[in-house]
C-alpha atoms as a PDB file:
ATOM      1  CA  UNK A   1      91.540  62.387 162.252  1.00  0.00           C
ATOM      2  CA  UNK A   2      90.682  65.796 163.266  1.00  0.00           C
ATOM      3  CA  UNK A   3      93.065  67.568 161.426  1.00  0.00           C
ATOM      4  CA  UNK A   4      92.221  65.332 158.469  1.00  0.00           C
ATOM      5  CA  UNK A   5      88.775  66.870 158.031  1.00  0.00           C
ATOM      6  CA  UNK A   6      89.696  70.262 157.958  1.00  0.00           C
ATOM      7  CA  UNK A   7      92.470  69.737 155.413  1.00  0.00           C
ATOM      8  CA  UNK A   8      90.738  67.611 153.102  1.00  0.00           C
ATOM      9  CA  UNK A   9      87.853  70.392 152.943  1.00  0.00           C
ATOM     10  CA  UNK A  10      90.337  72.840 152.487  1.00  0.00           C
ATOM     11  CA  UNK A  11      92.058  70.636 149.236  1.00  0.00           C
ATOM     12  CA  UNK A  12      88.280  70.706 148.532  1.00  0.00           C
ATOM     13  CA  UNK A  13      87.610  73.726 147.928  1.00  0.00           C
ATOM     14  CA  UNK A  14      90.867  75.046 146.404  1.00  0.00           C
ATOM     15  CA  UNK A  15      90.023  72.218 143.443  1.00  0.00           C
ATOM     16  CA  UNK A  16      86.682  73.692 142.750  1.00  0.00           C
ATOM     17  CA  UNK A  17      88.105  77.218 142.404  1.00  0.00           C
ATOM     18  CA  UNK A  18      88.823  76.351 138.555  1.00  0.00           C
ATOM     19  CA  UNK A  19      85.399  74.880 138.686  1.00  0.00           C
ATOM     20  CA  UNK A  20      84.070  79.097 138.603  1.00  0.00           C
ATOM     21  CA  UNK A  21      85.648  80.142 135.488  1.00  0.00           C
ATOM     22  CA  UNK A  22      89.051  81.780 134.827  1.00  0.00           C
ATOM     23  CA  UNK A  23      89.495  83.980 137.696  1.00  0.00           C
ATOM     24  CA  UNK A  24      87.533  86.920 138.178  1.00  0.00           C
ATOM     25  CA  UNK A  25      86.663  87.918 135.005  1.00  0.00           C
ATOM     26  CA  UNK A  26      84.355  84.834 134.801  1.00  0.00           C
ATOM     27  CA  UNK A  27      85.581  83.437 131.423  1.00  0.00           C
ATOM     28  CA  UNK A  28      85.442  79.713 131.233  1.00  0.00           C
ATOM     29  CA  UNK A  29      85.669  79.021 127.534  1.00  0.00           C
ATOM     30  CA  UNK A  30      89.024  80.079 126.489  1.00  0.00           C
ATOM     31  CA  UNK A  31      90.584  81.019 122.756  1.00  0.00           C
ATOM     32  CA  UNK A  32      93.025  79.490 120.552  1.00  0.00           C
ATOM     33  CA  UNK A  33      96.003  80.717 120.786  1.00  0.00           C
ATOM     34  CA  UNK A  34      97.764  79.113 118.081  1.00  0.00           C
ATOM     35  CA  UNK A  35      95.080  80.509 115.629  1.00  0.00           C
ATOM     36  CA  UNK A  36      96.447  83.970 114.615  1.00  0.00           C
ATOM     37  CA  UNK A  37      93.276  86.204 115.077  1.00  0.00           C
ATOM     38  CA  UNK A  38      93.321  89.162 117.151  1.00  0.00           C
ATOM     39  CA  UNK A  39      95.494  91.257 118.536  1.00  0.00           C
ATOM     40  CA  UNK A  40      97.055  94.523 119.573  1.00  0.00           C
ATOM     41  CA  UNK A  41      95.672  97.949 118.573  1.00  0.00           C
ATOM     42  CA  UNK A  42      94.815 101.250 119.650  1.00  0.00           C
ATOM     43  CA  UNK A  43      91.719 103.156 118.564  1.00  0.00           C
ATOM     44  CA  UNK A  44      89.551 105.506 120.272  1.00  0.00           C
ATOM     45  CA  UNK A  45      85.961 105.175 121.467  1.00  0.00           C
ATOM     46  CA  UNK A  46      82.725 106.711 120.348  1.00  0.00           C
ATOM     47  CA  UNK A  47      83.035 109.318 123.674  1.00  0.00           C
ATOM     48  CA  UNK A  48      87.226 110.018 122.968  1.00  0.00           C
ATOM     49  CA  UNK A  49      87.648 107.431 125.430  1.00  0.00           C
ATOM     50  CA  UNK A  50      91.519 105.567 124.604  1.00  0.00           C
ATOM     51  CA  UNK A  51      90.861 101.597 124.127  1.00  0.00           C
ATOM     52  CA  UNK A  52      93.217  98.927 123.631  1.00  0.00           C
ATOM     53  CA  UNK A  53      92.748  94.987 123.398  1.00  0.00           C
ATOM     54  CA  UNK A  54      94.084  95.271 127.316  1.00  0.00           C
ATOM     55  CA  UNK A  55      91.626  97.962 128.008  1.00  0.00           C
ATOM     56  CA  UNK A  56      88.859  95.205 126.879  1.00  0.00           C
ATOM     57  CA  UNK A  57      90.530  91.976 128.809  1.00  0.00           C
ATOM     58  CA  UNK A  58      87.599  90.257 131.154  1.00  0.00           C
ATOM     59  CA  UNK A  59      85.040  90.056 129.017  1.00  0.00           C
ATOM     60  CA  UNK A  60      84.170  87.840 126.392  1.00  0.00           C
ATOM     61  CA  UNK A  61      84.245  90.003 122.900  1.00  0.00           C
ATOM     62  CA  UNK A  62      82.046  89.954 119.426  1.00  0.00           C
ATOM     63  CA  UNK A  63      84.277  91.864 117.168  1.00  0.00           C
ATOM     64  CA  UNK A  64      82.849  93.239 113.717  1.00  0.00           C
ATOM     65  CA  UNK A  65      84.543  95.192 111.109  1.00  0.00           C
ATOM     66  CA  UNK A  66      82.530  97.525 109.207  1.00  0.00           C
ATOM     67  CA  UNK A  67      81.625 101.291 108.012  1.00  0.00           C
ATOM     68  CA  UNK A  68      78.272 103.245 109.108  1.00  0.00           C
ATOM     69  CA  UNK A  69      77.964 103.965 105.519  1.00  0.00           C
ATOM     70  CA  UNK A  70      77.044 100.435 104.502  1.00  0.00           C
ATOM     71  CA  UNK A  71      73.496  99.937 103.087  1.00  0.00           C
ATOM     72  CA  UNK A  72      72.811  96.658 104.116  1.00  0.00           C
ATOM     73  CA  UNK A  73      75.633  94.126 105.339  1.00  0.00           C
ATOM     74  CA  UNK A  74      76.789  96.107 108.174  1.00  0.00           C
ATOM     75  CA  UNK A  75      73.554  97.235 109.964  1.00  0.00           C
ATOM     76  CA  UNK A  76      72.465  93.276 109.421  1.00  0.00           C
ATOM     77  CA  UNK A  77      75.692  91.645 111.239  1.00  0.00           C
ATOM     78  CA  UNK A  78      75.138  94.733 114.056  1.00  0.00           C
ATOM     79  CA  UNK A  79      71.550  93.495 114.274  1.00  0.00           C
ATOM     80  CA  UNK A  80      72.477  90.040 114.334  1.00  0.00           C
ATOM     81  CA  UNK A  81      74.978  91.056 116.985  1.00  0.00           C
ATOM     82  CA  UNK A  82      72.456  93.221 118.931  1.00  0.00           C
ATOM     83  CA  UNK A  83      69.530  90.085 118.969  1.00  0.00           C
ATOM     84  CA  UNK A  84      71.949  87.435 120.191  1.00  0.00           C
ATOM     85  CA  UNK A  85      72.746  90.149 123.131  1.00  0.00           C
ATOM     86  CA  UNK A  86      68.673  90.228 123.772  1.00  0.00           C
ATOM     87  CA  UNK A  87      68.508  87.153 123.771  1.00  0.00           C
ATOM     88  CA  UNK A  88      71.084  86.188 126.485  1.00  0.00           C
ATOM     89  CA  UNK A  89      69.154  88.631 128.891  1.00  0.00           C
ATOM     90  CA  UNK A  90      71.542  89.298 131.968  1.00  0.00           C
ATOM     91  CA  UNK A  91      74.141  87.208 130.661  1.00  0.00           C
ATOM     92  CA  UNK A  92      74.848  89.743 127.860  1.00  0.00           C
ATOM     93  CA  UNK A  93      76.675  91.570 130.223  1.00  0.00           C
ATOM     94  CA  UNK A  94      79.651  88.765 129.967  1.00  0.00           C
ATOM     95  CA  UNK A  95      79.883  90.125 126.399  1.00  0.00           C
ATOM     96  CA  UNK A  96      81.570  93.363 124.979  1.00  0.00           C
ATOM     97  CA  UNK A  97      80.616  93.908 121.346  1.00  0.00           C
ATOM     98  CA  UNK A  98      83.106  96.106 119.588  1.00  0.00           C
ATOM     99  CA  UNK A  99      82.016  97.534 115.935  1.00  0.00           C
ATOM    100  CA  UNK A 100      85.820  98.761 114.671  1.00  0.00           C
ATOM    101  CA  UNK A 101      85.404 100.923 111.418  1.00  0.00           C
ATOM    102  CA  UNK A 102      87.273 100.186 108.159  1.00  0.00           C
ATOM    103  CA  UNK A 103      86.441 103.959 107.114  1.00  0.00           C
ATOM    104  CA  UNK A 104      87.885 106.229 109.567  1.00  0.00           C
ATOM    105  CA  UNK A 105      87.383 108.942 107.122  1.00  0.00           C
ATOM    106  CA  UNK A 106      84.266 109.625 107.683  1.00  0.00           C
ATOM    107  CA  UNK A 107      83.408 107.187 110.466  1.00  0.00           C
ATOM    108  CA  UNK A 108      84.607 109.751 113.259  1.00  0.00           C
ATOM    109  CA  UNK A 109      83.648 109.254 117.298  1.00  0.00           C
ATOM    110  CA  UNK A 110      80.753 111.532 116.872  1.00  0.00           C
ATOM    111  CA  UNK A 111      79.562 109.549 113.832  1.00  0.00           C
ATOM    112  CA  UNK A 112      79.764 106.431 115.851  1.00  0.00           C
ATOM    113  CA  UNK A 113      77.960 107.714 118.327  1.00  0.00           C
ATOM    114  CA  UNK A 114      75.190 108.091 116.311  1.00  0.00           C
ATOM    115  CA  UNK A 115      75.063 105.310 114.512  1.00  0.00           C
ATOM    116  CA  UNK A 116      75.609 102.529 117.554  1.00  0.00           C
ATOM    117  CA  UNK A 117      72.341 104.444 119.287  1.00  0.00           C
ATOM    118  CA  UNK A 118      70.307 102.202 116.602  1.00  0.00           C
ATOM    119  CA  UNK A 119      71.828  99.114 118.212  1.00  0.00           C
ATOM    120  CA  UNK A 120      72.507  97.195 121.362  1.00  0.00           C
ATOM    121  CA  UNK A 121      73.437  99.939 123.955  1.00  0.00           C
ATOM    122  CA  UNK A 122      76.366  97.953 125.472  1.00  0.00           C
ATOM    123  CA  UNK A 123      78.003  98.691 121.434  1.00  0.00           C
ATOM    124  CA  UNK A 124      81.420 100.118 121.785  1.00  0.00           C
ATOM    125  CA  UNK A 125      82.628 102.179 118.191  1.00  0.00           C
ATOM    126  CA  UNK A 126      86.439 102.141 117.799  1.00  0.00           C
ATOM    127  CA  UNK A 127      87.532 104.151 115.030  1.00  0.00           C
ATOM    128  CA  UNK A 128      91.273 105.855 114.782  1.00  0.00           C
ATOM    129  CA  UNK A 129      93.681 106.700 112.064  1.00  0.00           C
ATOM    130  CA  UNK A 130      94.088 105.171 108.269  1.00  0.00           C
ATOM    131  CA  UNK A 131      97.146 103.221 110.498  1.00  0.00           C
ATOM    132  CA  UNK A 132      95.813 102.288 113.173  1.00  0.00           C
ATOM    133  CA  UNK A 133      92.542 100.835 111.293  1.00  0.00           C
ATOM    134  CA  UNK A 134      94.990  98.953 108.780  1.00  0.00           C
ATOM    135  CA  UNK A 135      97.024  97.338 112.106  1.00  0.00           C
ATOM    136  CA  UNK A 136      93.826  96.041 113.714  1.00  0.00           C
ATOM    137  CA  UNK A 137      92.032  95.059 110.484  1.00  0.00           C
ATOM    138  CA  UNK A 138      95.678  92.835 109.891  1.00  0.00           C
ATOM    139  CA  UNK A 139      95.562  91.818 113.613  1.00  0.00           C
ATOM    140  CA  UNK A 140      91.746  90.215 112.847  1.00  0.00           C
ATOM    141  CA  UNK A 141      92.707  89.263 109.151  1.00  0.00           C
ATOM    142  CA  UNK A 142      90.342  91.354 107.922  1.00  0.00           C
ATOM    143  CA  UNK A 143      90.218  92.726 104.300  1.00  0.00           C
ATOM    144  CA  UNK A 144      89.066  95.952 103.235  1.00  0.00           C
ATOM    145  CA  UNK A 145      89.571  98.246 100.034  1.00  0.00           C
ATOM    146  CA  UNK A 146      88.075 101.617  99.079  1.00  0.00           C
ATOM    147  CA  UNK A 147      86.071 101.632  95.914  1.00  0.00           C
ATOM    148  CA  UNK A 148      85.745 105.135  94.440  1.00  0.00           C
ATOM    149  CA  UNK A 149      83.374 105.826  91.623  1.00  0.00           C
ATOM    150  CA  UNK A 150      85.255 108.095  88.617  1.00  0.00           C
ATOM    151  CA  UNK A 151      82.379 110.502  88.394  1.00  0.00           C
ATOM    152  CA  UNK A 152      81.112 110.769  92.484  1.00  0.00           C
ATOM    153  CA  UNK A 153      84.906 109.684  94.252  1.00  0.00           C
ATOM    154  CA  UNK A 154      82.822 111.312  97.610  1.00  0.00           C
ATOM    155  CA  UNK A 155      80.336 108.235  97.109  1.00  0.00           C
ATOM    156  CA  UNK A 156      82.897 105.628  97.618  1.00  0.00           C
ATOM    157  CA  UNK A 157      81.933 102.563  99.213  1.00  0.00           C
ATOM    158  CA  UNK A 158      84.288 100.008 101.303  1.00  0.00           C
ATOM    159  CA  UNK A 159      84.286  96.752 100.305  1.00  0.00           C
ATOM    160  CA  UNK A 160      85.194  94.046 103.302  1.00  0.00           C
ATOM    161  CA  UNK A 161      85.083  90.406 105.021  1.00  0.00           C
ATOM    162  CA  UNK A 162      82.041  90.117 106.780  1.00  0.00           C
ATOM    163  CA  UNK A 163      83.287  87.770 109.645  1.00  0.00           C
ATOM    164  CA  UNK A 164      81.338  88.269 113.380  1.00  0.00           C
ATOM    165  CA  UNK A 165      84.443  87.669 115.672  1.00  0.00           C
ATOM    166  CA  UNK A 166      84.264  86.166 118.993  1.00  0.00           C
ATOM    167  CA  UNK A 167      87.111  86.219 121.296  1.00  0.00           C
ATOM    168  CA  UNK A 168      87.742  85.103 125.096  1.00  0.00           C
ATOM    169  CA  UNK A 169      88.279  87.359 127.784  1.00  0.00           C
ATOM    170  CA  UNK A 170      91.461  87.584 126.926  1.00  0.00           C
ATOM    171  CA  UNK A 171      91.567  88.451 122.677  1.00  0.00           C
ATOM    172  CA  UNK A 172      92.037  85.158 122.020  1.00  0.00           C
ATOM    173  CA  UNK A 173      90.017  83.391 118.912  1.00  0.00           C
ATOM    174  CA  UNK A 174      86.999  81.416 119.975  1.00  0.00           C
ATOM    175  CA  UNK A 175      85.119  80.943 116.499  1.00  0.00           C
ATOM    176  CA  UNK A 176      84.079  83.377 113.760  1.00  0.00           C
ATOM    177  CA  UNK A 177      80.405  83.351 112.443  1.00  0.00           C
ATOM    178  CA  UNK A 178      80.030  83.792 109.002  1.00  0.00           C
ATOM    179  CA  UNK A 179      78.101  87.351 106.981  1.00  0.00           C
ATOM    180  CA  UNK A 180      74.315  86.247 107.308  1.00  0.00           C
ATOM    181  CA  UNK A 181      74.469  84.330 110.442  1.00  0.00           C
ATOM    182  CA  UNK A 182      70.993  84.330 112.782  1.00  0.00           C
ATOM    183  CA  UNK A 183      71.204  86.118 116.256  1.00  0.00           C
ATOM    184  CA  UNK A 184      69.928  82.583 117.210  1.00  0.00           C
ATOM    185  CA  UNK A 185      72.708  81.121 116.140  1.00  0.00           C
ATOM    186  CA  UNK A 186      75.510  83.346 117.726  1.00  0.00           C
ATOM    187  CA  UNK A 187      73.468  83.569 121.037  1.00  0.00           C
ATOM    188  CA  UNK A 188      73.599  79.415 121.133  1.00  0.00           C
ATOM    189  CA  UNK A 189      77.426  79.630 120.340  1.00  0.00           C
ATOM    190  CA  UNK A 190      77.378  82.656 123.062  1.00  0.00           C
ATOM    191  CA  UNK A 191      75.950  80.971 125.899  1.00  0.00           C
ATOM    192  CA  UNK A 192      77.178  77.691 125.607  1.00  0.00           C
ATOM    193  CA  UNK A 193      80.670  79.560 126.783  1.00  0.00           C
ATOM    194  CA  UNK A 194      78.447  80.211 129.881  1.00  0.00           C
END
């Protein structure tokens, strides 16, 4: 009977280990992987800094696609984005937003830099080459196109999908909120992941 006790605490235990999350990272609500969202890429950071979609496994992500040029769409999802963050309070820190540029011509790191600084703080600004926009734009779905005014082609605007994006800790699809969504909203969706 003695031996009993020890081992049936032991069985216990290991069955609430899934109980925690999904390992150490935390994660308990988990992606779809059978919905073909996300994906590989390789940009660069607002500092330089090299980041992959393995370089941002273990956190939950909110993924926009945008251009710090945008007059109003843009700095309202990043807002959006940036409230649902204040709003989860320490639990934000589960959640990496990532703000990937669809205009790496003029959205360089240094650009980004500046730009996220008017947002949540946590922000990370991926921006990279003409390819390696267009593979992770195609890896998230996203459309984008250039449109270039005949008489000012240096005032061009970008038009795009406006989809927030958010992913599991490991890049898989969770549930996209659509252009116009309330921080309210996506910090609900956010924490009931918690």
């Amino acid at each position: 009977m003695r031996l009993l006790i020890p081992v049936a605490f032991a069985l216990l235990l290991a069955g609430a280990v899934p109980l925690s999350g999904c390992g150490d990272s935390g994660c308990r609500g988990k992606g779809d992987a059978a919905v073909p969202i996300g994906g590989a890429f390789e940009l660069a950071d607002q500092t330089g800094r090299a980041v992959t979609d393995e370089t941002l496994k273990g956190k939950y992500r909110v993924v926009y696609f945008g251009f710090t040029f945008c007059p109003d769409i843009c700095p309202t999802e990043l807002q959006a984005i940036s409230g649902a963050l204040d709003m989860l309070g320490e639990d934000a820190d589960k959640f990496t937003p990532v703000f990937i540029t669809i205009d790496p011509e003029r959205d360089t790191q240094a650009v980004m830099g500046r730009y996220l600084k008017s947002f949540h703080l946590s922000f990370i600004g991926l921006t990279g080459t003409a390819e390696q926009i267009a593979k992770a734009a195609g890896a998230y779905r996203v459309f984008y196109s250039k449109d270039v005014p005949p008489d000012a082609p240096e005032a061009y605007m970008m038009n795009h999908s406006g989809y927030v994006y958010l992913m599991d800790c490991d890049g898989k699809y969770i549930r996209h909120f659509d252009a116009g969504s309330s921080a309210a909203d996506m910090a609900k969706a956010m924490q009931e992941l918690l």
